[in-house]
PDB file of N, CA and C in Angstrom:
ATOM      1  N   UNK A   1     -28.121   1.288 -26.863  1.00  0.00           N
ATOM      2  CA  UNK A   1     -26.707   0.959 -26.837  1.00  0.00           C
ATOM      3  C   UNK A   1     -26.562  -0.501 -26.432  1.00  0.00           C
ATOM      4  N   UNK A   2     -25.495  -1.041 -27.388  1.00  0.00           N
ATOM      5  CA  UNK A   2     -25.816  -2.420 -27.110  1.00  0.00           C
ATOM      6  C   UNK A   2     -24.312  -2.906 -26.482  1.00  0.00           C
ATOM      7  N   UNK A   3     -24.447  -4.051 -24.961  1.00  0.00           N
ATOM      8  CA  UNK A   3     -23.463  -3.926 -24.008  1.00  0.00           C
ATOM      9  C   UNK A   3     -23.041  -5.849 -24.023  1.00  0.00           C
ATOM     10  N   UNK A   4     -21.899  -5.968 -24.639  1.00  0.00           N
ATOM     11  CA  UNK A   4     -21.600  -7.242 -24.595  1.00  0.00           C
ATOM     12  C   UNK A   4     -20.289  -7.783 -23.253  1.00  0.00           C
ATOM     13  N   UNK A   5     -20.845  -8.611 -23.242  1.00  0.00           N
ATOM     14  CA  UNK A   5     -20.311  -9.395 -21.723  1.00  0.00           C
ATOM     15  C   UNK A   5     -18.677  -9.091 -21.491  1.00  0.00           C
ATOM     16  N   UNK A   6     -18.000  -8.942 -22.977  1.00  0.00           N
ATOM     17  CA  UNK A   6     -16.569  -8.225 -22.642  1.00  0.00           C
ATOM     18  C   UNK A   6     -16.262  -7.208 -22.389  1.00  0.00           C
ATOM     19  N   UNK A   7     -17.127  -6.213 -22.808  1.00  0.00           N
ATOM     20  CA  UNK A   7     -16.987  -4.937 -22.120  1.00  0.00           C
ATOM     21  C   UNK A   7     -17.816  -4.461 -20.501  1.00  0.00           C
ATOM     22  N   UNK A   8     -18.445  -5.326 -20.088  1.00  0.00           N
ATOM     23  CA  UNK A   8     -18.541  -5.607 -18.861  1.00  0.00           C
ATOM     24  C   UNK A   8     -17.840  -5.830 -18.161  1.00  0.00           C
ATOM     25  N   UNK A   9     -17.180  -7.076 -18.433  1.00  0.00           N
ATOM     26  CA  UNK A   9     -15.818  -7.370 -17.644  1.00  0.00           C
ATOM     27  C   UNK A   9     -14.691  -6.316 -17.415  1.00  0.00           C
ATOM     28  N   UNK A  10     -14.313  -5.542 -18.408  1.00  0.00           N
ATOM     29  CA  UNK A  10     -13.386  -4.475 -19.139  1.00  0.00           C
ATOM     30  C   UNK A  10     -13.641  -3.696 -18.257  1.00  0.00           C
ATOM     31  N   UNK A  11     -14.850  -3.105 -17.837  1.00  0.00           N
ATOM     32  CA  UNK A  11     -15.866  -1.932 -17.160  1.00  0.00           C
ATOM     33  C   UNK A  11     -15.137  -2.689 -15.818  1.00  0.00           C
ATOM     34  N   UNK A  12     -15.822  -3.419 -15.014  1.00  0.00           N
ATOM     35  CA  UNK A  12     -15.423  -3.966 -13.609  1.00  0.00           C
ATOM     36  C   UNK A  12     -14.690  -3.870 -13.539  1.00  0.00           C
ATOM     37  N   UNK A  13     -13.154  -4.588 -14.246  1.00  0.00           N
ATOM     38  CA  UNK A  13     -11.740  -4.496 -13.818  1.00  0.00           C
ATOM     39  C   UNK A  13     -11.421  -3.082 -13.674  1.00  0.00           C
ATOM     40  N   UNK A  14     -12.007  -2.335 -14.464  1.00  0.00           N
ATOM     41  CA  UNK A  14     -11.242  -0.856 -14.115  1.00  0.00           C
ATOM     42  C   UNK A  14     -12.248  -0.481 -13.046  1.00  0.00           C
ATOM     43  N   UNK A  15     -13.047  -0.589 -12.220  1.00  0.00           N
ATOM     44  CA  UNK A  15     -13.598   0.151 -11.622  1.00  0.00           C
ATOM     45  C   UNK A  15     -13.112  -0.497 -10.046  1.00  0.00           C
ATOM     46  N   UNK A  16     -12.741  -1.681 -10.251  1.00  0.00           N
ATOM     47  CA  UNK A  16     -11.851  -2.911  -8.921  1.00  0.00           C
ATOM     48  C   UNK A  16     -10.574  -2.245  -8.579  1.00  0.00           C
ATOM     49  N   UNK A  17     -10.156  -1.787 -10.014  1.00  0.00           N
ATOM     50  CA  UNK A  17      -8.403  -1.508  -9.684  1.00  0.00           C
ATOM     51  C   UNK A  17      -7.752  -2.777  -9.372  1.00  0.00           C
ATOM     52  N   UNK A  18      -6.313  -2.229  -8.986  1.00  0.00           N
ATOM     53  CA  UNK A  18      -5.919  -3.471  -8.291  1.00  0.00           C
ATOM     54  C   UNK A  18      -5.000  -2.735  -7.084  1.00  0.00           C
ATOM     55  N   UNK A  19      -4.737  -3.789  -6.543  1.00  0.00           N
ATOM     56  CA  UNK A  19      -3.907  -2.867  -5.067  1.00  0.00           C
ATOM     57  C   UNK A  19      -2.002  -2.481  -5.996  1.00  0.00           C
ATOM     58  N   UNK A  20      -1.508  -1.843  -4.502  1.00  0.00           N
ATOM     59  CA  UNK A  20      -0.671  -1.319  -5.040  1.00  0.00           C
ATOM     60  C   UNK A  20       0.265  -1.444  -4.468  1.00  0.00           C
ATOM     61  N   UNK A  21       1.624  -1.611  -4.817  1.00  0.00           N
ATOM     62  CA  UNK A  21       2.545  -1.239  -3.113  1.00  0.00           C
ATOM     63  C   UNK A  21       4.170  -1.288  -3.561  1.00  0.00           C
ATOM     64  N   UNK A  22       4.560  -0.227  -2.868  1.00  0.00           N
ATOM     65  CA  UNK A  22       5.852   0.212  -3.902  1.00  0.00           C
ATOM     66  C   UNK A  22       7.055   0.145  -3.834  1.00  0.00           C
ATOM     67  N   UNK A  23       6.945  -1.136  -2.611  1.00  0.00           N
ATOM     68  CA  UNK A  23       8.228  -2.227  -2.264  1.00  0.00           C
ATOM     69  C   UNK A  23       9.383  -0.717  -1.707  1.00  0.00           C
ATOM     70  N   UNK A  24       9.816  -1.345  -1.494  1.00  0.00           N
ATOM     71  CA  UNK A  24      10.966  -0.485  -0.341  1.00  0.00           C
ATOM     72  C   UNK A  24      11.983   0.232  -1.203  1.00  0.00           C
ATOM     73  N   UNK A  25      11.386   1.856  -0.887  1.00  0.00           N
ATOM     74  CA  UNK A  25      12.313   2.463  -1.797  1.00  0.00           C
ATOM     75  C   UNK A  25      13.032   3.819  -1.148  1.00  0.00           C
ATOM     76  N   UNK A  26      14.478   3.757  -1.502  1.00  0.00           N
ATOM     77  CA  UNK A  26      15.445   4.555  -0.119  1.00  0.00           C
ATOM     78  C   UNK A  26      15.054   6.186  -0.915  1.00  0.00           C
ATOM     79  N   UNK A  27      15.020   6.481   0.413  1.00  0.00           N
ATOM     80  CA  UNK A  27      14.655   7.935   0.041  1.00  0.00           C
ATOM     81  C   UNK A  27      15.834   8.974   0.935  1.00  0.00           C
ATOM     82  N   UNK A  28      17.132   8.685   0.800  1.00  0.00           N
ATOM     83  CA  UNK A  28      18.369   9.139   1.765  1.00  0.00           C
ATOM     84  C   UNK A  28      18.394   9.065   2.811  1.00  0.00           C
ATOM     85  N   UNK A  29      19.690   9.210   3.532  1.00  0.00           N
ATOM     86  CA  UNK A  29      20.117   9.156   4.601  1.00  0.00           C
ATOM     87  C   UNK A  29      19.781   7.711   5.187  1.00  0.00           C
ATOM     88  N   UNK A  30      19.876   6.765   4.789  1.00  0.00           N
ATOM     89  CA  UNK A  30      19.336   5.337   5.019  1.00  0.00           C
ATOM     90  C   UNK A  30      18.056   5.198   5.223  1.00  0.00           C
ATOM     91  N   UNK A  31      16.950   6.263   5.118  1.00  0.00           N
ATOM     92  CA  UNK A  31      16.051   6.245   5.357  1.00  0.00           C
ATOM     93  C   UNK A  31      15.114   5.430   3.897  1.00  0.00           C
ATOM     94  N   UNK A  32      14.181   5.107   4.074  1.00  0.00           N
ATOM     95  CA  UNK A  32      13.282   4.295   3.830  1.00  0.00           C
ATOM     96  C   UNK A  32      11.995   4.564   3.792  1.00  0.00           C
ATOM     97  N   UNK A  33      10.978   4.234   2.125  1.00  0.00           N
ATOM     98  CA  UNK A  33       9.194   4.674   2.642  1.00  0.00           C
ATOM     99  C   UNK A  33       9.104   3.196   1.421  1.00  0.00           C
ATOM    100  N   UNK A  34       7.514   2.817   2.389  1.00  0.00           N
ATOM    101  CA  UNK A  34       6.755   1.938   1.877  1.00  0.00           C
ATOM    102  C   UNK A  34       5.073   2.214   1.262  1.00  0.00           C
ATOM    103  N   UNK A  35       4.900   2.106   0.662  1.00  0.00           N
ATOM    104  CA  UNK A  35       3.300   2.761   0.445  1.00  0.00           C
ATOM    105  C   UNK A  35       2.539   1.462   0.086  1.00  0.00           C
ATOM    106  N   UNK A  36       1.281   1.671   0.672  1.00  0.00           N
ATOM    107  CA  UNK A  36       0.239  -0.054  -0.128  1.00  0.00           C
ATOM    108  C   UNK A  36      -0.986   0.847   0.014  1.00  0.00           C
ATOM    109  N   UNK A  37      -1.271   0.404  -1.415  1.00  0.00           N
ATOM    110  CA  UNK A  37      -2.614   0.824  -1.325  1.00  0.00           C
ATOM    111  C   UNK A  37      -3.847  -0.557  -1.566  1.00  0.00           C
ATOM    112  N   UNK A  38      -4.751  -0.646  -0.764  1.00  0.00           N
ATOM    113  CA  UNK A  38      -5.824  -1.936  -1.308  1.00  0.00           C
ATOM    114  C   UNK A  38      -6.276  -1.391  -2.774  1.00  0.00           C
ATOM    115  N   UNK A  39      -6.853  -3.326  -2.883  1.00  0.00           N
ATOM    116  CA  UNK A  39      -7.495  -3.220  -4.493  1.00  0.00           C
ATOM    117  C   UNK A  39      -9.175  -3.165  -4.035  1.00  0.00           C
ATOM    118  N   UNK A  40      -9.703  -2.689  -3.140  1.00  0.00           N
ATOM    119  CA  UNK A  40     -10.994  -2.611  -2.474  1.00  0.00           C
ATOM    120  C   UNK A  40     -11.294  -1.387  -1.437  1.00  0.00           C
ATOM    121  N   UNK A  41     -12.558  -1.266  -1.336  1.00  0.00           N
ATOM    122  CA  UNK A  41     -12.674  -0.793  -0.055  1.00  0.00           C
ATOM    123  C   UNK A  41     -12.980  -1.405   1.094  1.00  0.00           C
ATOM    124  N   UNK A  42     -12.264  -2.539   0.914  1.00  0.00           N
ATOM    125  CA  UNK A  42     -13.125  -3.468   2.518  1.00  0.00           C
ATOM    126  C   UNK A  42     -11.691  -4.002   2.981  1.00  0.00           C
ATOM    127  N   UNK A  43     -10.488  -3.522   2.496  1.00  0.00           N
ATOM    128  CA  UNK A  43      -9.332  -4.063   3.314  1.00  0.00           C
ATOM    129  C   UNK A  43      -9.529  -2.690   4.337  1.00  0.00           C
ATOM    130  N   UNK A  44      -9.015  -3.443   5.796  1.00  0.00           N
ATOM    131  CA  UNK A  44      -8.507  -2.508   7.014  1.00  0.00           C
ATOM    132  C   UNK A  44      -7.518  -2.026   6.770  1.00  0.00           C
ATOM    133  N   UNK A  45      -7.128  -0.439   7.287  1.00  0.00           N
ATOM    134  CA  UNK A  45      -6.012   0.384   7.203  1.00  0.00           C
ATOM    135  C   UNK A  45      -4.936  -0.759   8.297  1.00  0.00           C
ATOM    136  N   UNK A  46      -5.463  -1.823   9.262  1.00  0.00           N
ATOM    137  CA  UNK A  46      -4.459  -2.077  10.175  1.00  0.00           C
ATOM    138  C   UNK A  46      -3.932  -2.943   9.741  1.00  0.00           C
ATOM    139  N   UNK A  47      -4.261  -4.081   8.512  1.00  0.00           N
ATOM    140  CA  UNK A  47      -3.621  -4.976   7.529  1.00  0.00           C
ATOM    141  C   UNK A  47      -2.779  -4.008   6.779  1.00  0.00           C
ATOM    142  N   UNK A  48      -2.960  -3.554   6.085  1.00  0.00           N
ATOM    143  CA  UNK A  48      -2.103  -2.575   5.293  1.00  0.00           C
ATOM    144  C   UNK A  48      -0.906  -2.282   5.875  1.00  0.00           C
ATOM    145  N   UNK A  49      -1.235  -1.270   7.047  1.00  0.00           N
ATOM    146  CA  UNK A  49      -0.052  -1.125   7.643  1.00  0.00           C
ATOM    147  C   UNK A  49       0.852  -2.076   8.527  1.00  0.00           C
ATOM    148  N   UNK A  50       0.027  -3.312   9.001  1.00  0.00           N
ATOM    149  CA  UNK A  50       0.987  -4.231   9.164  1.00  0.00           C
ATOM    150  C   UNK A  50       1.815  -4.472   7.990  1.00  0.00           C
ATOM    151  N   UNK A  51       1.340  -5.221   7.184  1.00  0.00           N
ATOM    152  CA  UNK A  51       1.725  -5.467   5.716  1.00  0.00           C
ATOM    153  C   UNK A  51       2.869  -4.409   5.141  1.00  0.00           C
ATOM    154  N   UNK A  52       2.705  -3.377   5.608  1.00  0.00           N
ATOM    155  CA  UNK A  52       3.834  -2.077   4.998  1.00  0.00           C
ATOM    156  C   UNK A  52       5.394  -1.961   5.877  1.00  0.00           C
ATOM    157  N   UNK A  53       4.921  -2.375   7.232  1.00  0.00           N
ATOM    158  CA  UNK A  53       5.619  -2.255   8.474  1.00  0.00           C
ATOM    159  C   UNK A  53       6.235  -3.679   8.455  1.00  0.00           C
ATOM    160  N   UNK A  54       5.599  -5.065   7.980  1.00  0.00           N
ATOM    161  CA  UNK A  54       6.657  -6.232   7.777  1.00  0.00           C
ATOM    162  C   UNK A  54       7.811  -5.927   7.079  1.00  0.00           C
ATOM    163  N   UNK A  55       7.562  -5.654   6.102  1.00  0.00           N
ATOM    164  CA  UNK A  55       8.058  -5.458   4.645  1.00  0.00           C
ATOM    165  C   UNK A  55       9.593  -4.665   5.053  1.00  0.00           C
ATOM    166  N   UNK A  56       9.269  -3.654   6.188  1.00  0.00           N
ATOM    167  CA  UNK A  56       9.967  -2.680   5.833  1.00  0.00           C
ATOM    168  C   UNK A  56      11.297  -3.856   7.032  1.00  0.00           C
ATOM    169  N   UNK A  57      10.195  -5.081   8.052  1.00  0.00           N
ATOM    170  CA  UNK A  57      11.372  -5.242   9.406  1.00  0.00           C
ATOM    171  C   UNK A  57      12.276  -6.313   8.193  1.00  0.00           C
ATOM    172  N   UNK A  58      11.532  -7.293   8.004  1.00  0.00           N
ATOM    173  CA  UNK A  58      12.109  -7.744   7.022  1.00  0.00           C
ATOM    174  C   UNK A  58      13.260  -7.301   6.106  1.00  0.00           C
ATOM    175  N   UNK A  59      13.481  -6.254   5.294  1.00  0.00           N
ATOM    176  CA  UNK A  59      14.427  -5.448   4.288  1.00  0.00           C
ATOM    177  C   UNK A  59      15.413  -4.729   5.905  1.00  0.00           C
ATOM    178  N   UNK A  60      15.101  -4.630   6.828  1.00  0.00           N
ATOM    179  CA  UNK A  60      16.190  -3.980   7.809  1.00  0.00           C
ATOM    180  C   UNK A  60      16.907  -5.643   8.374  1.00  0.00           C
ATOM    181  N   UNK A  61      16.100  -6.420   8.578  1.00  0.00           N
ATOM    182  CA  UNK A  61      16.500  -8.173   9.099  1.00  0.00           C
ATOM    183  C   UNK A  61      17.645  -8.556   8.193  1.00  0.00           C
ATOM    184  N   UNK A  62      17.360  -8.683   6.443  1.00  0.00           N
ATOM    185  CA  UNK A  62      18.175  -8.720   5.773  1.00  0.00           C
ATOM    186  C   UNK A  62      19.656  -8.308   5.586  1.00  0.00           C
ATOM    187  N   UNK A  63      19.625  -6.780   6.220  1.00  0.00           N
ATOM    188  CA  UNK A  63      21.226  -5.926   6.924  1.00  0.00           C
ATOM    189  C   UNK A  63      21.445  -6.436   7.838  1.00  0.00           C
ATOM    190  N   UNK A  64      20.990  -7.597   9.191  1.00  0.00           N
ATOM    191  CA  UNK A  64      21.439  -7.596  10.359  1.00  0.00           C
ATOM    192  C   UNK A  64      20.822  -6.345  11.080  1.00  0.00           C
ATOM    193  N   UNK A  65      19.715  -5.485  10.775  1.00  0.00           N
ATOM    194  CA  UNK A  65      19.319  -4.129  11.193  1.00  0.00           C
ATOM    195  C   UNK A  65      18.429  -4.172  11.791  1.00  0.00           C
ATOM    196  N   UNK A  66      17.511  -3.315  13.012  1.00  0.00           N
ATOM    197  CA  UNK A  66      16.622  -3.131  13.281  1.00  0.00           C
ATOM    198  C   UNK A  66      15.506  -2.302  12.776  1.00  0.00           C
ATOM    199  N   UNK A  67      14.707  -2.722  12.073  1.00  0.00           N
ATOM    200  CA  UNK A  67      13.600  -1.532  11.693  1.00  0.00           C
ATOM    201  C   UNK A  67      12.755  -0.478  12.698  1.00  0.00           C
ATOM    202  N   UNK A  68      13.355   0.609  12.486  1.00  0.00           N
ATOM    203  CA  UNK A  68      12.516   1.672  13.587  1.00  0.00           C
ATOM    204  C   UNK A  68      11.467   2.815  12.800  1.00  0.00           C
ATOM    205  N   UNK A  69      10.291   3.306  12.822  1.00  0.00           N
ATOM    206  CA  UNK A  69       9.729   3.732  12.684  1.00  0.00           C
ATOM    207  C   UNK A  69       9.613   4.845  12.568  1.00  0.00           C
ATOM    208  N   UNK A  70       9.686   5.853  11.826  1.00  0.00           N
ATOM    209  CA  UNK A  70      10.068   7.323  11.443  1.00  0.00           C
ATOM    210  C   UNK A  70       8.432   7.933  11.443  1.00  0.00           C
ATOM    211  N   UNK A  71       8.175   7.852  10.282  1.00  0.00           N
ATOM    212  CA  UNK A  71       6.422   8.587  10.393  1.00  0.00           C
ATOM    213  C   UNK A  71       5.318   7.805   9.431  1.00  0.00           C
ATOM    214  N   UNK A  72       4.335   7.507   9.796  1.00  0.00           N
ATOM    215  CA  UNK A  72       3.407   6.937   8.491  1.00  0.00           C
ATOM    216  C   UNK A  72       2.185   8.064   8.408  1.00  0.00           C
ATOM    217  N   UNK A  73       1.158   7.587   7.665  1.00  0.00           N
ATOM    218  CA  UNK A  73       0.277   8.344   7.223  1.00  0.00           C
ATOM    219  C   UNK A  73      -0.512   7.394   6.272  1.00  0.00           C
ATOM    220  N   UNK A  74      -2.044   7.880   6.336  1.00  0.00           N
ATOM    221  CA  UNK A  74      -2.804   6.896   5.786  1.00  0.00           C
ATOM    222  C   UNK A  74      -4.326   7.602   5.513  1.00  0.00           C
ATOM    223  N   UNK A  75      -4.854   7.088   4.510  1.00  0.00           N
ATOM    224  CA  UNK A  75      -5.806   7.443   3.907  1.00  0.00           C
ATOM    225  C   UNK A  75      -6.961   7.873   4.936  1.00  0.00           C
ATOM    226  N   UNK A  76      -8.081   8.617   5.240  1.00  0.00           N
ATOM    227  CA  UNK A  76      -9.261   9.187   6.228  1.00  0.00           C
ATOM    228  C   UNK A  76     -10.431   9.235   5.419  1.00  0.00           C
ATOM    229  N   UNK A  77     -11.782   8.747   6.005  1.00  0.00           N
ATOM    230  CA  UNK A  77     -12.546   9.235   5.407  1.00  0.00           C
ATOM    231  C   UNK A  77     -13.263   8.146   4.580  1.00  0.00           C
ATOM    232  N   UNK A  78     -14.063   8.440   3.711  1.00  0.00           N
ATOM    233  CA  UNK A  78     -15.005   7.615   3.277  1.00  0.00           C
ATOM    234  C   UNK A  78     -13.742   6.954   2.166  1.00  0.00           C
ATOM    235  N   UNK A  79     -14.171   5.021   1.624  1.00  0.00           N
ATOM    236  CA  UNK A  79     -13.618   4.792   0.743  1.00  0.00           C
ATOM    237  C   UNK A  79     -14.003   4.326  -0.311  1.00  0.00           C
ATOM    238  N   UNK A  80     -14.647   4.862  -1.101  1.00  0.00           N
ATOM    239  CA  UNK A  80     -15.293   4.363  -2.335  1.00  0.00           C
ATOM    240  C   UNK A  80     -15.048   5.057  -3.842  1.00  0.00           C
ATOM    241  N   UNK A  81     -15.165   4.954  -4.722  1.00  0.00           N
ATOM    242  CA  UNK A  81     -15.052   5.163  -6.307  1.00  0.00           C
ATOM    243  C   UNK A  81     -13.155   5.313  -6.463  1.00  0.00           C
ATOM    244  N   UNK A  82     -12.553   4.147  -6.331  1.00  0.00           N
ATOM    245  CA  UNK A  82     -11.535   4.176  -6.326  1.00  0.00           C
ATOM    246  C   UNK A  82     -10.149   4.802  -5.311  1.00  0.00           C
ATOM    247  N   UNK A  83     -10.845   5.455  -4.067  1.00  0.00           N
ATOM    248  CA  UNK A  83     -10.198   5.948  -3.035  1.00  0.00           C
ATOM    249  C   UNK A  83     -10.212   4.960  -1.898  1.00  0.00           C
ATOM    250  N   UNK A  84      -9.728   3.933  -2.242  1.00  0.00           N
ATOM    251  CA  UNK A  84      -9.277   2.730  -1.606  1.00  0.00           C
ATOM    252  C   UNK A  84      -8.084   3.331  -0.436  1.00  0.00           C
ATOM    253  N   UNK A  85      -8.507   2.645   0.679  1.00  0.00           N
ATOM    254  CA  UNK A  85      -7.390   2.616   2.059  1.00  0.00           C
ATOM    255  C   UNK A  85      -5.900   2.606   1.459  1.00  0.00           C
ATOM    256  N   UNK A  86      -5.039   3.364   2.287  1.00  0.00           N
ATOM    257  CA  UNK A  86      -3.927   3.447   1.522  1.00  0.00           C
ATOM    258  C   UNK A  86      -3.102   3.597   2.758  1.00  0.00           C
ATOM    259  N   UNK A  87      -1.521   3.311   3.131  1.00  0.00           N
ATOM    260  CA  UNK A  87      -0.727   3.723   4.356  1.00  0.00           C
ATOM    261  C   UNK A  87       0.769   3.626   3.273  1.00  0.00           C
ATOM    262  N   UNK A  88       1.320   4.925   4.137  1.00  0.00           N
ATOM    263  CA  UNK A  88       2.443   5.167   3.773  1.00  0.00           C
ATOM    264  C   UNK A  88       3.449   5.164   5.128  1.00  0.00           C
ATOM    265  N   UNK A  89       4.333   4.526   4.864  1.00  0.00           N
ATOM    266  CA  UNK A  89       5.049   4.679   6.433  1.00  0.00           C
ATOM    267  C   UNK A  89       7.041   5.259   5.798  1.00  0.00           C
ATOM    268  N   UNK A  90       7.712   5.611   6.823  1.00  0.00           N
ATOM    269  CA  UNK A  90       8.931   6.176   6.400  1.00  0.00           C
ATOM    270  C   UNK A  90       9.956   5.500   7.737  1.00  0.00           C
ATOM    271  N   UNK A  91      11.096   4.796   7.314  1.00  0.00           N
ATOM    272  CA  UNK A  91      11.537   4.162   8.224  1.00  0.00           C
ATOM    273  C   UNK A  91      13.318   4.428   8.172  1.00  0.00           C
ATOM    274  N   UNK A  92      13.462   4.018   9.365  1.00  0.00           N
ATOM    275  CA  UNK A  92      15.438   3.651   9.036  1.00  0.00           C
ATOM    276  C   UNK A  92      15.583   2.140   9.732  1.00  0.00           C
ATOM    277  N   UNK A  93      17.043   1.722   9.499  1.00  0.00           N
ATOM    278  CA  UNK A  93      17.390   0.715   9.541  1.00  0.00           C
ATOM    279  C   UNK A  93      18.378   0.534  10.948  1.00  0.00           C
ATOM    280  N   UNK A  94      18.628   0.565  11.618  1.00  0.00           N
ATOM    281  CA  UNK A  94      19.395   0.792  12.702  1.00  0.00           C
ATOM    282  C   UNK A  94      20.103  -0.468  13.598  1.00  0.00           C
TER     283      UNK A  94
END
């Protein structure tokens, strides 16, 4: 089978992914969830969730609001073949 340098590349990018993150989206009652997932397995869950938890003080700063912290949740466990670190957090604006 014969393997040319573009389908190499083609191969890697899908096997890299890319990160993910699903910008601030209201889920009622003024409430609020953020999700990020890395494009690796070598980002820290505690970047992430900083990164998820700015996002969210920021979009409450914007109202004049305080961002308070409802519940997050985040990926466990080994991270490899595309099960990249991931944090989901759920917030209100207050």
């Amino acid at each position: 089978m014969k393997t040319t340098f573009g389908t190499l590349v083609v191969g890697m990018a899908l096997l890299m992914g890319c990160a993910a993150n699903s910008g601030v989206v209201p889920i009622g009652n003024d409430t609020f969830f953020v999700s990020r997932q890395a494009a690796t397995g070598f980002t820290g869950l505690g970047t992430l969730k900083a990164e998820a938890m700015r996002e969210g003080a920021v979009f409450c700063g914007a109202m004049s609001k305080e961002f308070e912290l409802v519940s997050e949740d985040n990926s466990e466990g080994l991270q490899v073949l595309g099960n990249f670190p991931w944090v989901e957090i759920t917030f209100v604006c207050v």
